[in-house]
Protein backbone atom coordinates (compact mmCIF):
# COMPACT_ATOMS: atom_id res chain seq x y z
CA UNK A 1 -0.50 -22.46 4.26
CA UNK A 2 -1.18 -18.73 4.90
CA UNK A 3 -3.03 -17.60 7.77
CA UNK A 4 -4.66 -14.48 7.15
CA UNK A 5 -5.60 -11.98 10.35
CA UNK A 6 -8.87 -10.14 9.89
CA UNK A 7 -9.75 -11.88 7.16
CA UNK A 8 -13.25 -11.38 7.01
CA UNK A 9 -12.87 -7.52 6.52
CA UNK A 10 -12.89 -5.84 3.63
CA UNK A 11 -9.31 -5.67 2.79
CA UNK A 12 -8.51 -9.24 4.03
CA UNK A 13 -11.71 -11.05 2.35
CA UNK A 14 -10.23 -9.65 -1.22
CA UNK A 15 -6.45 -11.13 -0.07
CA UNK A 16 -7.97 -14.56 0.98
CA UNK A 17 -9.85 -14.35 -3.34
CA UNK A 18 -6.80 -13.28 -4.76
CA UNK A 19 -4.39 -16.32 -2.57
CA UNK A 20 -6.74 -19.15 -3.20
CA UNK A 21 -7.00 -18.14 -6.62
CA UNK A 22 -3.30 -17.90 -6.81
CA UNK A 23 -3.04 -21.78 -5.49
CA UNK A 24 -2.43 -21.26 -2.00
CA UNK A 25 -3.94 -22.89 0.96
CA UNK A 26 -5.42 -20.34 3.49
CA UNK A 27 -6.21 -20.10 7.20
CA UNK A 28 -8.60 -17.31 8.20
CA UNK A 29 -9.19 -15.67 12.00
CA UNK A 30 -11.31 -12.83 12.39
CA UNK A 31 -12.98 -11.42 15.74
CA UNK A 32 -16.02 -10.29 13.45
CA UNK A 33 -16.05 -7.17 15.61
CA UNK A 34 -16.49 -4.93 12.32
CA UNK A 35 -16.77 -7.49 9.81
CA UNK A 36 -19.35 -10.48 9.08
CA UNK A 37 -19.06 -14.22 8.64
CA UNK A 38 -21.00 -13.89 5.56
CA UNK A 39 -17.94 -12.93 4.06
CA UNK A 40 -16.19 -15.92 4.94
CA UNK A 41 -19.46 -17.89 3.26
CA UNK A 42 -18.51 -15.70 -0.56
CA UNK A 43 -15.22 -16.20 -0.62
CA UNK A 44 -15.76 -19.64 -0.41
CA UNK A 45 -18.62 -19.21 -3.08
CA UNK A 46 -16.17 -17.04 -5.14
CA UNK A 47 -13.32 -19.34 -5.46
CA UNK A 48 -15.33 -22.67 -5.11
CA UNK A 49 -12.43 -23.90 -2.47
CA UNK A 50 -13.07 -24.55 0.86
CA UNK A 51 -10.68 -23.59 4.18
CA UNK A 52 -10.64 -22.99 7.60
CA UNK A 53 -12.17 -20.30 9.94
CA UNK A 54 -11.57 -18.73 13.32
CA UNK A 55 -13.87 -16.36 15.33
CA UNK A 56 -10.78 -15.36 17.55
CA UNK A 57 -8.85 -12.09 18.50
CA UNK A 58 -5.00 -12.20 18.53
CA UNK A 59 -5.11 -10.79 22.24
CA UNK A 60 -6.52 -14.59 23.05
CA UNK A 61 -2.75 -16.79 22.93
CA UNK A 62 -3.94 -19.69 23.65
CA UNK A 63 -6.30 -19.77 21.09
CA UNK A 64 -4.02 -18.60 18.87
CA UNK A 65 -1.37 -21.05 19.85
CA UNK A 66 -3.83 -23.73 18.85
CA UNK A 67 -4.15 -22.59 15.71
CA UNK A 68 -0.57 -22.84 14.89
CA UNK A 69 -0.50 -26.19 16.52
CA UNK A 70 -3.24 -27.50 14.11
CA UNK A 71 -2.38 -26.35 10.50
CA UNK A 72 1.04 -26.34 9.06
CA UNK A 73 1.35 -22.48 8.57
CA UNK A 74 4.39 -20.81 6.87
CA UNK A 75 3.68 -17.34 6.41
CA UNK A 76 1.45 -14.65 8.07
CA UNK A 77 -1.05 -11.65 6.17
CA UNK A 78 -1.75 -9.20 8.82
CA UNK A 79 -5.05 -7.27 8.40
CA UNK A 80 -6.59 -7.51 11.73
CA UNK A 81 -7.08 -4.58 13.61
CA UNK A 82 -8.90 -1.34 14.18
CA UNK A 83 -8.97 1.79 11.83
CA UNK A 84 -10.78 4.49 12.57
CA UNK A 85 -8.57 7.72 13.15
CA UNK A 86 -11.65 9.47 14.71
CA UNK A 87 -12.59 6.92 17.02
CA UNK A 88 -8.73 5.99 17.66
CA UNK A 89 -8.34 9.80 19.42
CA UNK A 90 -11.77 8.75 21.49
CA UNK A 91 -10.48 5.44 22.53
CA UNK A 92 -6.78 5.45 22.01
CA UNK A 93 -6.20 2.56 24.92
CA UNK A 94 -8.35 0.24 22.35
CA UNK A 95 -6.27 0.89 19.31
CA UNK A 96 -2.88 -0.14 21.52
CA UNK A 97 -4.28 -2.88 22.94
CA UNK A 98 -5.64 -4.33 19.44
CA UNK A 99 -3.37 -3.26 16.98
CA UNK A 100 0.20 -2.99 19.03
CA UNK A 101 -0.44 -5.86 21.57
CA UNK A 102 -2.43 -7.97 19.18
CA UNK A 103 0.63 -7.60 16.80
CA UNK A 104 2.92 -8.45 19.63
CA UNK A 105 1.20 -11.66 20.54
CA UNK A 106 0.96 -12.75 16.91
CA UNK A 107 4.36 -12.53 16.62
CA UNK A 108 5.80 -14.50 19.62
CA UNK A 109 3.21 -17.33 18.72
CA UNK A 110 4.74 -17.29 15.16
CA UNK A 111 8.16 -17.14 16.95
CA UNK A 112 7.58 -19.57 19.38
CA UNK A 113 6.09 -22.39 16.11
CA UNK A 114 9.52 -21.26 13.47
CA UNK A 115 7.27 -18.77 11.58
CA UNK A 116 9.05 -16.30 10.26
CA UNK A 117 7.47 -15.05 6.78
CA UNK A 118 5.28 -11.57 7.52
CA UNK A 119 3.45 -9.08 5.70
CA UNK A 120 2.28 -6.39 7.66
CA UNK A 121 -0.80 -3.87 6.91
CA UNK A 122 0.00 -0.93 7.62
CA UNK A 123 -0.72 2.82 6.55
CA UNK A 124 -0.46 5.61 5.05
CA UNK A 125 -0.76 7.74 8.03
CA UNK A 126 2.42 7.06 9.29
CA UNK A 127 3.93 9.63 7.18
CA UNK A 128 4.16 13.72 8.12
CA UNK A 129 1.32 14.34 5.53
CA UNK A 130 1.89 17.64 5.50
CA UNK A 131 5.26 17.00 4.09
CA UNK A 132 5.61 17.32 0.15
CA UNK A 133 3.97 14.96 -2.20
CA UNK A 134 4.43 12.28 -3.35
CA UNK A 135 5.48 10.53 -0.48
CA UNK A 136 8.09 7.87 -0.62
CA UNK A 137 8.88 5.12 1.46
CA UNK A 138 11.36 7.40 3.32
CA UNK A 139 9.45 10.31 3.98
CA UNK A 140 9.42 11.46 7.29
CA UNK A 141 7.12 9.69 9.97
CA UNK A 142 4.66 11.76 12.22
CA UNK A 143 1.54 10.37 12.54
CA UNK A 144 -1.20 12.47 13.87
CA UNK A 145 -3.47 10.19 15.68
CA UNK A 146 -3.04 7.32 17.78
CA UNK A 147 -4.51 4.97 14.43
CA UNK A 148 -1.47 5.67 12.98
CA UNK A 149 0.93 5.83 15.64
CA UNK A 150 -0.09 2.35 16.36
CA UNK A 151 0.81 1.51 13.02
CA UNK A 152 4.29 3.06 13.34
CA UNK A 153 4.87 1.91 16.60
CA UNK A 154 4.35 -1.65 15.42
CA UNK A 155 6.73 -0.84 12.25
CA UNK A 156 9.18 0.08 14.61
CA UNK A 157 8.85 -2.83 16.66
CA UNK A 158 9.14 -5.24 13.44
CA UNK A 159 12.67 -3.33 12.78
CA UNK A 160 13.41 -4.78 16.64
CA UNK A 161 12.49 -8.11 15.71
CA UNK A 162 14.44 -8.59 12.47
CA UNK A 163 17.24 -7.01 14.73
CA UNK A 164 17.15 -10.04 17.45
CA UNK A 165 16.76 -12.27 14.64
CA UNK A 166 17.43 -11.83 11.02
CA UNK A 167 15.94 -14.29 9.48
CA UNK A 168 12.65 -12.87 9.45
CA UNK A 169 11.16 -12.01 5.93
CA UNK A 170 8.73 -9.15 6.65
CA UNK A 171 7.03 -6.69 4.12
CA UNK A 172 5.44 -3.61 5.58
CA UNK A 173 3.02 -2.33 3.07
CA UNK A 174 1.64 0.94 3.29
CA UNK A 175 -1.85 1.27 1.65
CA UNK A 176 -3.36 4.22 0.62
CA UNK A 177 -6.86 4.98 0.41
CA UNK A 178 -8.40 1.34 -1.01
CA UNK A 179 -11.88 1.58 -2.52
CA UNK A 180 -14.05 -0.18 -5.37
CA UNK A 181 -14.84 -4.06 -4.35
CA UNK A 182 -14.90 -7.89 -5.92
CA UNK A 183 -16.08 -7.47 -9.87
CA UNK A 184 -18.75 -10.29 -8.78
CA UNK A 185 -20.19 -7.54 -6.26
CA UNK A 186 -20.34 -10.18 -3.64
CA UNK A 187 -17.31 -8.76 -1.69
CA UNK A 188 -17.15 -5.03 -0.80
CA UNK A 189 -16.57 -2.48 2.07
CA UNK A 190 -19.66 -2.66 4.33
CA UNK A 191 -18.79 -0.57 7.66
CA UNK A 192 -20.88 -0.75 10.76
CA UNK A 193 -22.62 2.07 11.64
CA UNK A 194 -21.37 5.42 9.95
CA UNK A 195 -19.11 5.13 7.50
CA UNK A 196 -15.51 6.72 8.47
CA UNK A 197 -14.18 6.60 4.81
CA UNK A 198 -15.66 8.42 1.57
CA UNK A 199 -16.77 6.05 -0.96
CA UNK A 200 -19.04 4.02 1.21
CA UNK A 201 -20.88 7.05 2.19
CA UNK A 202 -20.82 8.14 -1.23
CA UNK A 203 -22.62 4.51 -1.87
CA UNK A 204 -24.87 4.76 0.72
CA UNK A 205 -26.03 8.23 0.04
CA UNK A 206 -26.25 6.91 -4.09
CA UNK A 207 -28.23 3.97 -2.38
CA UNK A 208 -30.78 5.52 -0.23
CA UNK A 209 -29.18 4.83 3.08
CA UNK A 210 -28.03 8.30 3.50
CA UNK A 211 -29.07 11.63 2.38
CA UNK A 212 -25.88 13.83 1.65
CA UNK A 213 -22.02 13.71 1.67
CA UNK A 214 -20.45 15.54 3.80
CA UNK A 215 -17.37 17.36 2.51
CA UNK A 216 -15.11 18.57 5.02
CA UNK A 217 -13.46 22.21 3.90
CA UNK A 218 -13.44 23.29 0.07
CA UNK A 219 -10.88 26.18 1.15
CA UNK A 220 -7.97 24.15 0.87
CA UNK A 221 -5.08 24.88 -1.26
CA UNK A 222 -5.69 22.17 -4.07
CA UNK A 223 -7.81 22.50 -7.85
CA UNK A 224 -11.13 22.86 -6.94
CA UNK A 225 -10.70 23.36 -2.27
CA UNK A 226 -11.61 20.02 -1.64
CA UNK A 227 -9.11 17.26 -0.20
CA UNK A 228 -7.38 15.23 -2.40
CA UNK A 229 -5.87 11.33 -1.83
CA UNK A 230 -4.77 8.24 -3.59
CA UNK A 231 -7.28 6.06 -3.93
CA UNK A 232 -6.91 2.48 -5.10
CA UNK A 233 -9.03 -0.08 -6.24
CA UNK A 234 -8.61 -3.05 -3.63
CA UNK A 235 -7.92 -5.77 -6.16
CA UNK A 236 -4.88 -3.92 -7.22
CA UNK A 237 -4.27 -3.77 -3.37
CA UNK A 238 -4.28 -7.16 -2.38
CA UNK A 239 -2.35 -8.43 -5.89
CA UNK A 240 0.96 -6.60 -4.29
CA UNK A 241 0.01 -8.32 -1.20
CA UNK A 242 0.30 -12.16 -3.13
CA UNK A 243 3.78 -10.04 -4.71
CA UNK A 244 4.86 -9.30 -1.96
CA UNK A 245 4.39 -13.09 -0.78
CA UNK A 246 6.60 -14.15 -3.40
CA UNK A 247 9.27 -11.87 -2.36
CA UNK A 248 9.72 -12.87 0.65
CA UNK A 249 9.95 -16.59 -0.74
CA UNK A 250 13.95 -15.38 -1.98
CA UNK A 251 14.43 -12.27 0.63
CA UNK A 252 15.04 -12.41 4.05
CA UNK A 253 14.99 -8.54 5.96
CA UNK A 254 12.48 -6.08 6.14
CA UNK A 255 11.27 -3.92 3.40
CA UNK A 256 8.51 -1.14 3.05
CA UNK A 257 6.35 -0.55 0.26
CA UNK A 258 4.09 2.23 -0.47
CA UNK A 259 0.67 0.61 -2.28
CA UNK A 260 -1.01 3.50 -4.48
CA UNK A 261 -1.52 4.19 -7.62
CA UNK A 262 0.89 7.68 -7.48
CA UNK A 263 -2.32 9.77 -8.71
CA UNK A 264 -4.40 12.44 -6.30
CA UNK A 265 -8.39 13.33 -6.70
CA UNK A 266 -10.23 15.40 -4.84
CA UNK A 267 -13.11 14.62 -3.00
CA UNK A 268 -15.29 16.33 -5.48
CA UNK A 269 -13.43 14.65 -8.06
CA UNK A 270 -14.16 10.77 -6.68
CA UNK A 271 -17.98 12.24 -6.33
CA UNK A 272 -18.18 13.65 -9.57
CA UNK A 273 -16.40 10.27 -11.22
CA UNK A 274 -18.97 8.06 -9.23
CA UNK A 275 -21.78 9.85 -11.15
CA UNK A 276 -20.29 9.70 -14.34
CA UNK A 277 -19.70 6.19 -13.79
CA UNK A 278 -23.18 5.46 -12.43
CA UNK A 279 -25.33 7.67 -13.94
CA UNK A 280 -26.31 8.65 -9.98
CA UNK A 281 -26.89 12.02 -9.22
CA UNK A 282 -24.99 12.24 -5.61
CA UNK A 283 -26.10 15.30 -3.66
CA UNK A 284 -23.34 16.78 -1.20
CA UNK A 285 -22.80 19.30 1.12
CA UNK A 286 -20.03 21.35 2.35
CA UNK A 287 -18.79 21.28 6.15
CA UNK A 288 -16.41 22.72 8.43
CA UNK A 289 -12.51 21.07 8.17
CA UNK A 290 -11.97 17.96 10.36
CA UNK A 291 -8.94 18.66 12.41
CA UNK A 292 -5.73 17.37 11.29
CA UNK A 293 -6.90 16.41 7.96
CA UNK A 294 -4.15 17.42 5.27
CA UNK A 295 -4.63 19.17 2.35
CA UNK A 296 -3.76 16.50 -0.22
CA UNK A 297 -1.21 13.52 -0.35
CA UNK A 298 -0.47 10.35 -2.48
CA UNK A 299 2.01 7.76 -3.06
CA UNK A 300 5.02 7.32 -4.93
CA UNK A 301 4.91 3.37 -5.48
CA UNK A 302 7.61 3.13 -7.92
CA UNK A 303 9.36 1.11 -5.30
CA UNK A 304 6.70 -1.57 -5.10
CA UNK A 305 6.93 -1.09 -8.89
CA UNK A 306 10.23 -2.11 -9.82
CA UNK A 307 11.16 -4.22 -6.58
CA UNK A 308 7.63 -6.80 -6.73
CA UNK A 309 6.75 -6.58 -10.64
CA UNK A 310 3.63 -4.67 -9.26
CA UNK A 311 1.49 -1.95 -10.81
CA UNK A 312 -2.40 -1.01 -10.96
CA UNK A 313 -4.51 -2.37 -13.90
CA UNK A 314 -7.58 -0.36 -12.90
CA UNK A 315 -8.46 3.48 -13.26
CA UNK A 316 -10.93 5.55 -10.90
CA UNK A 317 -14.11 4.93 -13.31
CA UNK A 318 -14.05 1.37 -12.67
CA UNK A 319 -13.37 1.75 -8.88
CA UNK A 320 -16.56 3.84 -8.51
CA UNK A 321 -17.98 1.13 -10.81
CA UNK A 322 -17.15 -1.66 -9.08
CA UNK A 323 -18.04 0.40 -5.45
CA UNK A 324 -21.60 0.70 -6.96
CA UNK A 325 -21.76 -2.63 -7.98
CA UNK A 326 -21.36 -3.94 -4.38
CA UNK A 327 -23.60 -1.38 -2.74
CA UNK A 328 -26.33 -1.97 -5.10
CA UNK A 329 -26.68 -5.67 -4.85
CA UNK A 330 -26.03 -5.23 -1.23
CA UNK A 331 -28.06 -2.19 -0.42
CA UNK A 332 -27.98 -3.43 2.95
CA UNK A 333 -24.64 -5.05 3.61
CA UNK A 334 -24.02 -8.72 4.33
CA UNK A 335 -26.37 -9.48 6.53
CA UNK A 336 -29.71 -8.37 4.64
CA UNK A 337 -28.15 -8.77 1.11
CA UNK A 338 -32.04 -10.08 0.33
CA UNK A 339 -33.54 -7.63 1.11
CA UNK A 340 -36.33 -6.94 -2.07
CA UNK A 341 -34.50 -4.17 -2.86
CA UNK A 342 -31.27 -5.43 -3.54
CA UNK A 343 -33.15 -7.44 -6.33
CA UNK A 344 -34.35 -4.39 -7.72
CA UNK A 345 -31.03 -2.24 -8.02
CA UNK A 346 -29.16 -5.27 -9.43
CA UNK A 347 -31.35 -5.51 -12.31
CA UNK A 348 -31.36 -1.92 -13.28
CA UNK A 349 -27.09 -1.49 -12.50
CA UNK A 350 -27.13 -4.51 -14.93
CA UNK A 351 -29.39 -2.32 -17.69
CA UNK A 352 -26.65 0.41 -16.80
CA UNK A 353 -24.12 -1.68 -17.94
């Protein structure tokens, strides 16, 4: 059985798909702090297969010790935590506590009931991005807000663990920029409040919700002056999580995989795509730079390639396809998914396509 950490959240409800469609038994705990149960409700709906859920946040032990107690769990899929990079340098206490110390605590309950298998979520803002692309698994580190430094500081503290002990299987996976959503369009990124990634507000403004996308600096030193990333469809994603699963089944150690699809596009290049790929006009307007945002960086995954029989199947048209999908049958996220509009734009995405 798998127990998967923040599985209610974007990332984590498309792992929990993929595993019980893969034949594995799942576990799921979320604190539903930036997520909703109603995700928990389609995955079940997806995969017709039922499993157990946990409102609960890793800092609570005991509660987390029962867990352990109760199901027969023999390998961990850690996506809970927060994300934000802005709102990390606002609150940075909140981001140690949650994502270091929740980490910590996960791991001495796993010690403490012989669990040892671990794959850990972490990012692609670990790296120096200012450092040459493509970036490889041993670029240099130098994270540049406390969001990532949390991330590296719990990578480091991983490397400790397999130290004291090293029969520990973990896989650190460092993920990119992950966009698109579930091809059913029941699953996709809904963030509460305003959105700190691209394509949702790219969504939202091709929805209604919003007016304009803001893009941050067109003076940088890239094709058109716009930002560019690796973005990958979260399907994709979570498949080299399930590979990464079997590896660990014949490896013990620690290894580190970049998860990306080794390409870069602007930000004017996703928004342009998304209206090729919609037919939706998507109206944007140029800011001021965000500090410490880097000019452009992307992955080199041929490690995750060649060591866990992994690659992408799916190109940046059907990303923005499947982003659209989501937003338009869910114009207003989980919660209001009825809403008589969502009706409406899921009949005419379906004349789209």
């Amino acid at each position: 059985m798998i127990f998967i950490t923040g599985g209610a959240g974007f990332i984590g409800s498309h792992a929990a798909v993929e595993l019980l469609e893969a034949g594995h038994e799942i576990v799921v705990a979320d604190t539903l702090i930036n997520s909703q149960s109603e995700a928990i409700r389609r995955i079940k709906s997806i995969t017709g297969k039922d499993f157990p859920f946990y409102q609960v946040n890793l800092l609570d032990y005991k509660k987390l010790n029962e867990i352990f107690t109760l199901h027969p769990i023999s390998a961990v899929m850690h996506f809970a935590g927060l994300k934000s990079a802005a709102e990390s340098e606002a609150d940075p206490l909140a981001y140690y506590r949650n994502n270091l110390a929740g980490t910590l605590y996960l791991c001495e309950i796993m010690k403490r009931h012989g669990v040892k298998k671990l794959i850990f979520s972490s990012s692609a803002m670990v790296y120096d991005v200012s450092d040459d692309t493509p970036l490889i698994e041993e670029s240099p580190l130098a994270a540049s807000n406390p969001y990532g430094r949390s991330k590296s500081m719990t990578e480091e503290v991983l490397k400790d663990l397999l130290v004291s002990d090293p029969e520990w299987r973990i896989a650190v996976l460092r993920y990119f920029n992950p966009i698109g959503a579930h091809e059913s369009g029941l699953l996709g990124e809904e963030p509460k409040g305003k959105p700190n990634n691209l394509m949702p507000f790219i969504t939202q403004v091709a929805v209604g919700r919003r007016k304009v996308v803001q893009v941050f600096g067109d003076d940088y030193d890239t094709h058109d002056g716009t930002g560019v990333r690796d973005y990958i469809h979260v399907t994709d994603l979570v498949k080299g999580h399930v590979k990464a699963l079997d590896y660990l089944e014949t490896h013990e150690g620690l290894e580190t995989f970049n998860l990306g699809t080794g390409k870069g596009y602007s930000v004017l290049d996703l928004i342009r795509t998304f209206s090729l790929a919609t037919g939706i006009d998507v109206p944007y307007q140029i800011a001021p730079r965000r500090s410490g945002d880097a000019a452009c960086y992307w992955a080199d995954p041929s490690k995750a390639q060649s060591v866990l029989d992994w690659k992408v199947e799916r190109d940046l048209m059907q990303m923005c396809r499947d982003s659209w999908n989501w937003q338009a049958k869910n114009p207003f996220g989980y919660k209001e998914s009825m809403h008589p509009a969502a009706s409406f734009l899921g009949r005419e995405l379906d004349k789209a396509f």
